[in-house]
Protein backbone atom coordinates (compact mmCIF):
# COMPACT_ATOMS: atom_id res chain seq x y z
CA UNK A 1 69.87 -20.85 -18.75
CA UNK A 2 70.56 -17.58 -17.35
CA UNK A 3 74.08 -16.54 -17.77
CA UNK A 4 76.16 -16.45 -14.28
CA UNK A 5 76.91 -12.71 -13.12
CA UNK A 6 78.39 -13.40 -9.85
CA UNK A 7 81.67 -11.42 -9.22
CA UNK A 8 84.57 -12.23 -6.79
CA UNK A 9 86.94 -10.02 -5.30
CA UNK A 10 90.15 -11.16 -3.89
CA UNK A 11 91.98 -9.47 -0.86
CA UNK A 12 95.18 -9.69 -1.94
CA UNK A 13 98.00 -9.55 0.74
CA UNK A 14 96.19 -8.93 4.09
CA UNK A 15 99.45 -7.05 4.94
CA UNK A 16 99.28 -4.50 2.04
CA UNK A 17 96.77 -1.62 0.86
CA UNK A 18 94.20 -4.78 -0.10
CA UNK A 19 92.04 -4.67 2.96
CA UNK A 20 91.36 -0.68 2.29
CA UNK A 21 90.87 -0.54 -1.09
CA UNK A 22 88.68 -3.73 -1.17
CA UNK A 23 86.37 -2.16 1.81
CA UNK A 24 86.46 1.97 0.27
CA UNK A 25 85.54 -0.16 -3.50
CA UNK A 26 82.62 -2.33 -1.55
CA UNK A 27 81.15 1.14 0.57
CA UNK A 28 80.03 2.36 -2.78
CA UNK A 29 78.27 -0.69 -4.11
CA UNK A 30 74.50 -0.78 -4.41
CA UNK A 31 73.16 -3.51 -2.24
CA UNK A 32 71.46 -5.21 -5.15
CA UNK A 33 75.09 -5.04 -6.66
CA UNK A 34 76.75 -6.11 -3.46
CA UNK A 35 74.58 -9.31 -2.73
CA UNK A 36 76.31 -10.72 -6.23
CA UNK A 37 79.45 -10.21 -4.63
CA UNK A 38 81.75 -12.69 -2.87
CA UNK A 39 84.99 -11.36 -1.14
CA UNK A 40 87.66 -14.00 -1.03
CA UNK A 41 90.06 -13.12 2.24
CA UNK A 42 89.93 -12.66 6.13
CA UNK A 43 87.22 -10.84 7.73
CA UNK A 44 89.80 -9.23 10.48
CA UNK A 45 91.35 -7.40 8.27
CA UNK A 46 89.08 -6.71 5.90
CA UNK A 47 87.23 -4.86 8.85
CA UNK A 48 90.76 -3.51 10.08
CA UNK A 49 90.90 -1.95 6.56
CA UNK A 50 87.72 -0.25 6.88
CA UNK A 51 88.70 1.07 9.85
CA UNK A 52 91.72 2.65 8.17
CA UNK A 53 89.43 4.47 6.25
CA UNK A 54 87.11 5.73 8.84
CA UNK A 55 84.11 3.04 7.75
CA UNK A 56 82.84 -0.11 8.54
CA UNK A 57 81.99 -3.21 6.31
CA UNK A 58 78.20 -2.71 4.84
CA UNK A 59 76.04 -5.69 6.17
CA UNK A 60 75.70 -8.49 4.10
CA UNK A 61 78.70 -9.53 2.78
CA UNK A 62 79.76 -12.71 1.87
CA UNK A 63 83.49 -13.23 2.93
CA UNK A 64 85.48 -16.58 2.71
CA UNK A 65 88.55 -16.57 4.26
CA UNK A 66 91.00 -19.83 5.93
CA UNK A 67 91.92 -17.57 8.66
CA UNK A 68 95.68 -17.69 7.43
CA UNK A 69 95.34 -13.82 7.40
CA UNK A 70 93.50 -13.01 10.63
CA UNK A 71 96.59 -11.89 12.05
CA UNK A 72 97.86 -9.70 9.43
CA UNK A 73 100.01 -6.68 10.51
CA UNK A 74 99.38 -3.64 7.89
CA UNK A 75 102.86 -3.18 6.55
CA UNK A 76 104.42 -6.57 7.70
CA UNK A 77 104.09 -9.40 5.32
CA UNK A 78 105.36 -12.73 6.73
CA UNK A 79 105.04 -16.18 5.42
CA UNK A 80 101.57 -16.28 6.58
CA UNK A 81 100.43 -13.33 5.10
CA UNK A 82 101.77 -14.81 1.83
CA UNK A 83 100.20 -18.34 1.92
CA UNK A 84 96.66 -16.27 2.84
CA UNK A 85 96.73 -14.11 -0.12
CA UNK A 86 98.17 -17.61 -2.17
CA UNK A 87 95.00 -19.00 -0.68
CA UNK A 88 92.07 -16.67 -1.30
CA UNK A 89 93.35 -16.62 -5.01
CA UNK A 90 93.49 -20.19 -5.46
CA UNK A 91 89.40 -20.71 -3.74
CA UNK A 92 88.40 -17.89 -6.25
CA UNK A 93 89.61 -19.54 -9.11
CA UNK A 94 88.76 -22.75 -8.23
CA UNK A 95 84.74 -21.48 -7.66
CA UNK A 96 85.66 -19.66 -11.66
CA UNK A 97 87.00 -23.22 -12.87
CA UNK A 98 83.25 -24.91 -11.19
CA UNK A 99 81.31 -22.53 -13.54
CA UNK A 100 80.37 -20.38 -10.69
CA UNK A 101 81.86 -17.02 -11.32
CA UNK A 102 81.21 -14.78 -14.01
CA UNK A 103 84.63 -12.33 -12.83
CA UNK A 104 87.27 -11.70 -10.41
CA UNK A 105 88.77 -8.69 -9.17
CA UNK A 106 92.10 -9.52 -7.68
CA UNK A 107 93.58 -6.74 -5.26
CA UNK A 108 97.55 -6.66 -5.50
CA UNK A 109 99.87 -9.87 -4.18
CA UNK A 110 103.68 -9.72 -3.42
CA UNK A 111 105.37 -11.70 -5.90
CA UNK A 112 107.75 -12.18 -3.25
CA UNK A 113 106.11 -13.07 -0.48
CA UNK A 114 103.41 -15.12 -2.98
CA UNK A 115 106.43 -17.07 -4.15
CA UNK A 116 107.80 -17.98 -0.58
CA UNK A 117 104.66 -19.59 -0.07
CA UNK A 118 104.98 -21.88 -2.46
CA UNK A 119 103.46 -20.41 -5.82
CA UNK A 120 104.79 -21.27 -8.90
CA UNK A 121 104.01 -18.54 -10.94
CA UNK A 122 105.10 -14.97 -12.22
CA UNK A 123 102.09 -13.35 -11.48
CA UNK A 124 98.24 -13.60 -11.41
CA UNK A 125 97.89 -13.79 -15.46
CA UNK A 126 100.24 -16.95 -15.69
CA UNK A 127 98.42 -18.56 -13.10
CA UNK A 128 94.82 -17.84 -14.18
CA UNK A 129 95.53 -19.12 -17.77
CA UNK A 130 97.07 -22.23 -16.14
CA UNK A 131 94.38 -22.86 -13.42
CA UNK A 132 91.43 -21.57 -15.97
CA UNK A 133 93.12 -23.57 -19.43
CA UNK A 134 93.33 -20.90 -21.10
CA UNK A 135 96.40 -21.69 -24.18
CA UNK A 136 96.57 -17.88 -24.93
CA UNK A 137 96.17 -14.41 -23.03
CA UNK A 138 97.45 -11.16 -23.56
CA UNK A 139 97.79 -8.55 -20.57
CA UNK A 140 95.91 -5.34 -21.33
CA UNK A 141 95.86 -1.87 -19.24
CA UNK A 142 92.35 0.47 -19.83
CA UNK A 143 92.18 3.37 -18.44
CA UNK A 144 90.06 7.00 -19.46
CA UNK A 145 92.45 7.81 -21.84
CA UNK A 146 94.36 5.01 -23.08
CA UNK A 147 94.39 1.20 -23.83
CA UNK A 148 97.36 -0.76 -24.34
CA UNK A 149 98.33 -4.17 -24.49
CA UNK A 150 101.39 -6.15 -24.19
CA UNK A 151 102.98 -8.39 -26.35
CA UNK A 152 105.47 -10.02 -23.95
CA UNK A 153 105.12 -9.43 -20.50
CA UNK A 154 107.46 -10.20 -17.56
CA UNK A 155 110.36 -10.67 -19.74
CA UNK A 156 113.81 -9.47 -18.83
CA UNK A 157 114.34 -6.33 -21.86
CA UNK A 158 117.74 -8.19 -22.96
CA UNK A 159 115.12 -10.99 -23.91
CA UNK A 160 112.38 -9.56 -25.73
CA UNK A 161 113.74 -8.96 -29.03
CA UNK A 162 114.26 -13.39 -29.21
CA UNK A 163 110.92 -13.44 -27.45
CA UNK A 164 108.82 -11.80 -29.85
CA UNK A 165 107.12 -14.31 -33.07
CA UNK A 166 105.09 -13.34 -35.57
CA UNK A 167 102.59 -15.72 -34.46
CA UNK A 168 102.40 -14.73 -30.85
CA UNK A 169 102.05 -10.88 -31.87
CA UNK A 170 99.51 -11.93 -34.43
CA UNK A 171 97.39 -13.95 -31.63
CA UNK A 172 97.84 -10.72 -29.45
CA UNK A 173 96.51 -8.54 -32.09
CA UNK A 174 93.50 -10.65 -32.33
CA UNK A 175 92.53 -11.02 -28.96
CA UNK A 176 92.93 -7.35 -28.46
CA UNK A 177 90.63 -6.79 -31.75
CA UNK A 178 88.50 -9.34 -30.25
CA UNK A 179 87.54 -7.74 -26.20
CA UNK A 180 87.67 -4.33 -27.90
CA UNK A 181 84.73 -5.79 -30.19
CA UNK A 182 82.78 -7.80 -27.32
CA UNK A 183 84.20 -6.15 -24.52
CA UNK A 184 84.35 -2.37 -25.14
CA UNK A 185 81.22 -2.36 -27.63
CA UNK A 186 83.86 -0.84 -30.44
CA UNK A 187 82.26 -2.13 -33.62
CA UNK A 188 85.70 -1.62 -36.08
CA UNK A 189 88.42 -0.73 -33.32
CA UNK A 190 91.92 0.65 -34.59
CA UNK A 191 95.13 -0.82 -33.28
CA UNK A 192 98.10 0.62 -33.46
CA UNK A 193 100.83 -2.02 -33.41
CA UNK A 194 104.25 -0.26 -32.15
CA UNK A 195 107.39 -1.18 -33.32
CA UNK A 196 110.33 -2.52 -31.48
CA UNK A 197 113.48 -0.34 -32.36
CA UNK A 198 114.17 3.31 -32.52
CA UNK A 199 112.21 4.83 -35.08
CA UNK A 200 110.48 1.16 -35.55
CA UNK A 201 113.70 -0.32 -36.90
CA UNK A 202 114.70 2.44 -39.46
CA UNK A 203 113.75 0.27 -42.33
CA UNK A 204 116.43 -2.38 -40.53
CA UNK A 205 119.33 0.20 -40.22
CA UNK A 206 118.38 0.32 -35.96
CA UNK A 207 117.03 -3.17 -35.84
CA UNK A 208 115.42 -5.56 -38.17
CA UNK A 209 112.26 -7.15 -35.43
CA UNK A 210 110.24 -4.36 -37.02
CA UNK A 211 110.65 -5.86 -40.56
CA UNK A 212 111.17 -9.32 -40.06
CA UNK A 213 108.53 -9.94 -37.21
CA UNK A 214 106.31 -7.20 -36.12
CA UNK A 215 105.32 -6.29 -39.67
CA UNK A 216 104.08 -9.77 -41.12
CA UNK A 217 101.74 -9.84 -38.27
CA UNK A 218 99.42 -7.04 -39.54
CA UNK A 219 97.78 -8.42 -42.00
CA UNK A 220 93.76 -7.83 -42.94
CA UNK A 221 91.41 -8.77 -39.38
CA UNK A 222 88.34 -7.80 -40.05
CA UNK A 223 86.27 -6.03 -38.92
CA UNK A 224 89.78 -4.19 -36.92
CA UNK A 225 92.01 -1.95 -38.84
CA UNK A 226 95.44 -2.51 -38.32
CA UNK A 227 98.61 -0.10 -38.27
CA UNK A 228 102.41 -0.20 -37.97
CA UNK A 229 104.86 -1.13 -36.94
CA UNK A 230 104.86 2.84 -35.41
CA UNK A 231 107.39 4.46 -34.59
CA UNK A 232 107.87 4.11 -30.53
CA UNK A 233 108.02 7.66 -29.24
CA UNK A 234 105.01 9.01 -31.10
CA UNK A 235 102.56 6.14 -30.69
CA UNK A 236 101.72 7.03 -27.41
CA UNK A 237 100.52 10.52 -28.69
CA UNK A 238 98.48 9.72 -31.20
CA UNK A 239 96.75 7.13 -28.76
CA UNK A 240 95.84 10.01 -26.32
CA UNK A 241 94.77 12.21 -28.90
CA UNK A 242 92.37 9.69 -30.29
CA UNK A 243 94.16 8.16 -33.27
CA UNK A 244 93.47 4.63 -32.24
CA UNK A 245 90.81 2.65 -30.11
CA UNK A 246 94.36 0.71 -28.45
CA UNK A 247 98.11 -0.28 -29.27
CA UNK A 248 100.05 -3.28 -28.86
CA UNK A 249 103.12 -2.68 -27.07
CA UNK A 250 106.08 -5.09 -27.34
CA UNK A 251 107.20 -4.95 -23.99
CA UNK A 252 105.96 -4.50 -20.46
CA UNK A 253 107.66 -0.96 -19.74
CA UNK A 254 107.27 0.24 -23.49
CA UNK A 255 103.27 0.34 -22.34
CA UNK A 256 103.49 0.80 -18.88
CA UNK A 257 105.45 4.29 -18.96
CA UNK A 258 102.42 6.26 -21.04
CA UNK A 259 99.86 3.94 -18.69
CA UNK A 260 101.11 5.31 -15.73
CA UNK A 261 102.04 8.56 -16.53
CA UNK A 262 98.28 9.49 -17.85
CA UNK A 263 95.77 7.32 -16.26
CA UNK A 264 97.38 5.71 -12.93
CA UNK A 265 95.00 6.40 -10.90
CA UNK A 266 92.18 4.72 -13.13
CA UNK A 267 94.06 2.17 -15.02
CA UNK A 268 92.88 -0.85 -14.57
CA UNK A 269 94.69 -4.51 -15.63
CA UNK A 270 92.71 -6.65 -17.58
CA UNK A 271 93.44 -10.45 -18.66
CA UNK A 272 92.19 -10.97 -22.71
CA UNK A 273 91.36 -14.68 -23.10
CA UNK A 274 89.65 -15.89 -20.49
CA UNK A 275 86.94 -17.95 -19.90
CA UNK A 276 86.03 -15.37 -17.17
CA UNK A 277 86.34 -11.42 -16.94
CA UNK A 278 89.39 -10.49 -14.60
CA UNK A 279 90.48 -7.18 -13.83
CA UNK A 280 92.71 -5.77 -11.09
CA UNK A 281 94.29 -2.21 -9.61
CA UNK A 282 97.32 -1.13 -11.27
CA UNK A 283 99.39 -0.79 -8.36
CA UNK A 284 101.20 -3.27 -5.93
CA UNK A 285 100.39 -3.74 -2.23
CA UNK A 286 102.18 -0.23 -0.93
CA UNK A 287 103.21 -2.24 2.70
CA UNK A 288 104.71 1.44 2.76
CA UNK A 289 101.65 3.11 3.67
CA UNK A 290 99.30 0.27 4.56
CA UNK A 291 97.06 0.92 7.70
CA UNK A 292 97.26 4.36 7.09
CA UNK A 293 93.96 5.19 5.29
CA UNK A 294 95.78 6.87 2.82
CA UNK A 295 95.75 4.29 -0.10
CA UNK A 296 93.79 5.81 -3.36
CA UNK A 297 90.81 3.19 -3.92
CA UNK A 298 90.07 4.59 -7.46
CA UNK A 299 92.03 2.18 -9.59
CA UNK A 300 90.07 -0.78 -7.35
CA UNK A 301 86.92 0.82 -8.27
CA UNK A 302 87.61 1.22 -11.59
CA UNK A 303 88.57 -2.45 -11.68
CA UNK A 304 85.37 -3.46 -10.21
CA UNK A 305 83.23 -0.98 -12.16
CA UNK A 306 85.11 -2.35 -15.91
CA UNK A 307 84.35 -5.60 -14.82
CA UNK A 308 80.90 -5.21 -13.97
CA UNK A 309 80.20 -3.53 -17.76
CA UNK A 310 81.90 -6.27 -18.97
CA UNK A 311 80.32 -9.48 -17.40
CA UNK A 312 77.19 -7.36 -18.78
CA UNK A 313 77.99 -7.39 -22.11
CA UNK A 314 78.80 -10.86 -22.35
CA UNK A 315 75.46 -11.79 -20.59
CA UNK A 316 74.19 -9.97 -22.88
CA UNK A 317 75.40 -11.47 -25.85
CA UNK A 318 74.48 -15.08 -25.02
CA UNK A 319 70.74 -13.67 -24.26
């Protein structure tokens, strides 16, 4: 059986940047490319979008949309603006769950707005491991220059330190090890695993997480090579100059800082531990300047492109 390799691209709130960084991502897409694509949203403003941008939609999409976000006002998210996006996420996945989709590209959802419409979850990870049964996944940022994952993610920082298992690091580590391998066609990656605590816990005199928990987990994974815990504030460093293939971060703005500071504009978010490739922008939906044209598409390109190589190297690995 040939392997599936269609993609999906959600809109993400019809009121934010979505609609013009879906429709700048899909004007560069060969049509061969394109007709494997499936855009999960509202035509209106998908084409309002491209407007925005001084284009118009290439023929031959395939958009499916419940009209929820026909309407949309760029900038004004409303309760229907957040059941739409709630909606074109939940028909993606669902088409993922029937075997149907090799990958999704989600564009960026308010949390907020998301929420008000009745969804139950953090963010778009949480709810693609539910929907997808997926018992582990680990939230990973790639961009030129760096990749890092997280080991907790939306965690309040007073919480992270009683968050944080040996176990759960150690399943992290391997599921990094494991897309780096498959994914990223790195044959014996190196992963830096940073520590916790000021100087990763002094030896316990500034914390004892470093000792106690981050440090068990780093035993032999073949065919990865393992390091730390490393010190916090010169991890990042070594990444960019090449030290490592990725770290493991132990909390969401302990990875995010460096992410954002060195690749934003190409960084893309990608979920380890799928059944399915997703990827996304690493941005939010910018209601501040949506309409405008102004939006930067290249982090939804990226996410499309990274995608893309990797639904390829799956398919071929089950060839």
């Amino acid at each position: 059986m040939d392997p599936v390799t269609q993609l999906a691209i959600t809109l993400g709130d019809p009121a934010g940047i979505g609609p013009e960084i879906v429709a700048a991502t899909l004007a560069g897409v060969p049509e061969a490319l394109r007709r494997r694509i499936i855009v999960y949203g509202d035509r209106g403003p998908l084409e309002r979008g491209a407007r925005a941008i001084g284009q118009a939609l290439p023929p031959g999409l395939t958009i499916r949309g419940d009209g929820l976000g026909e309407a949309a006002v760029a900038g004004a998210p409303d309760e229907r603006t957040g059941a739409a996006q709630v909606g074109y996420l939940e028909a993606a996945v669902a088409a993922a769950g029937r075997g149907e989709l090799a990958a999704i590209v989600t564009a960026p959802i308010s949390k907020t707005w998301a929420r008000r419409a009745g969804f139950a979850f953090p963010g778009h990870t949480e709810m693609l491991a539910s929907r997808l049964g997926a018992p582990d996944v680990v939230m990973c940022f790639v961009g030129p220059r760096l990749k890092v994952a997280l080991a907790t993610v939306h965690v309040p920082l007073a919480e992270v330190a009683r968050t944080l298992t040996t176990a759960g690091l150690r399943t992290t580590i391997a599921l990094v090890a494991r897309s780096l391998v498959a994914d990223f066609a790195i044959a014996a990656p190196r992963i830096g695993v940073v520590g916790l605590n000021p100087h990763a816990g002094e030896g316990g005199l500034l914390g004892t997480e470093d000792r106690d928990v981050i440090a068990p987990a780093l035993g032999a994974l073949p065919p990865a090579r393992l390091t730390g815990p490393l010190v916090p504030d010169a991890a990042f460093r070594e990444l960019a100059a090449g030290k490592y293939d990725a770290l493991v971060a132990m909390y969401h703005d302990q990875g995010l800082i460096p992410v954002k500071l060195l690749d934003f504009d190409e960084a893309v978010n990608v979920t380890l531990g799928l059944p399915i490739v997703r990827t996304s922008p690493d941005h939010g939906t910018a209601y501040d300047i949506a309409g405008t044209g102004t939006a930067r598409p290249v982090s939804m390109q990226r996410a499309l492109a990274v995608a893309i190589e990797m639904v390829a190297r799956r398919a071929s690995a089950r060839l």
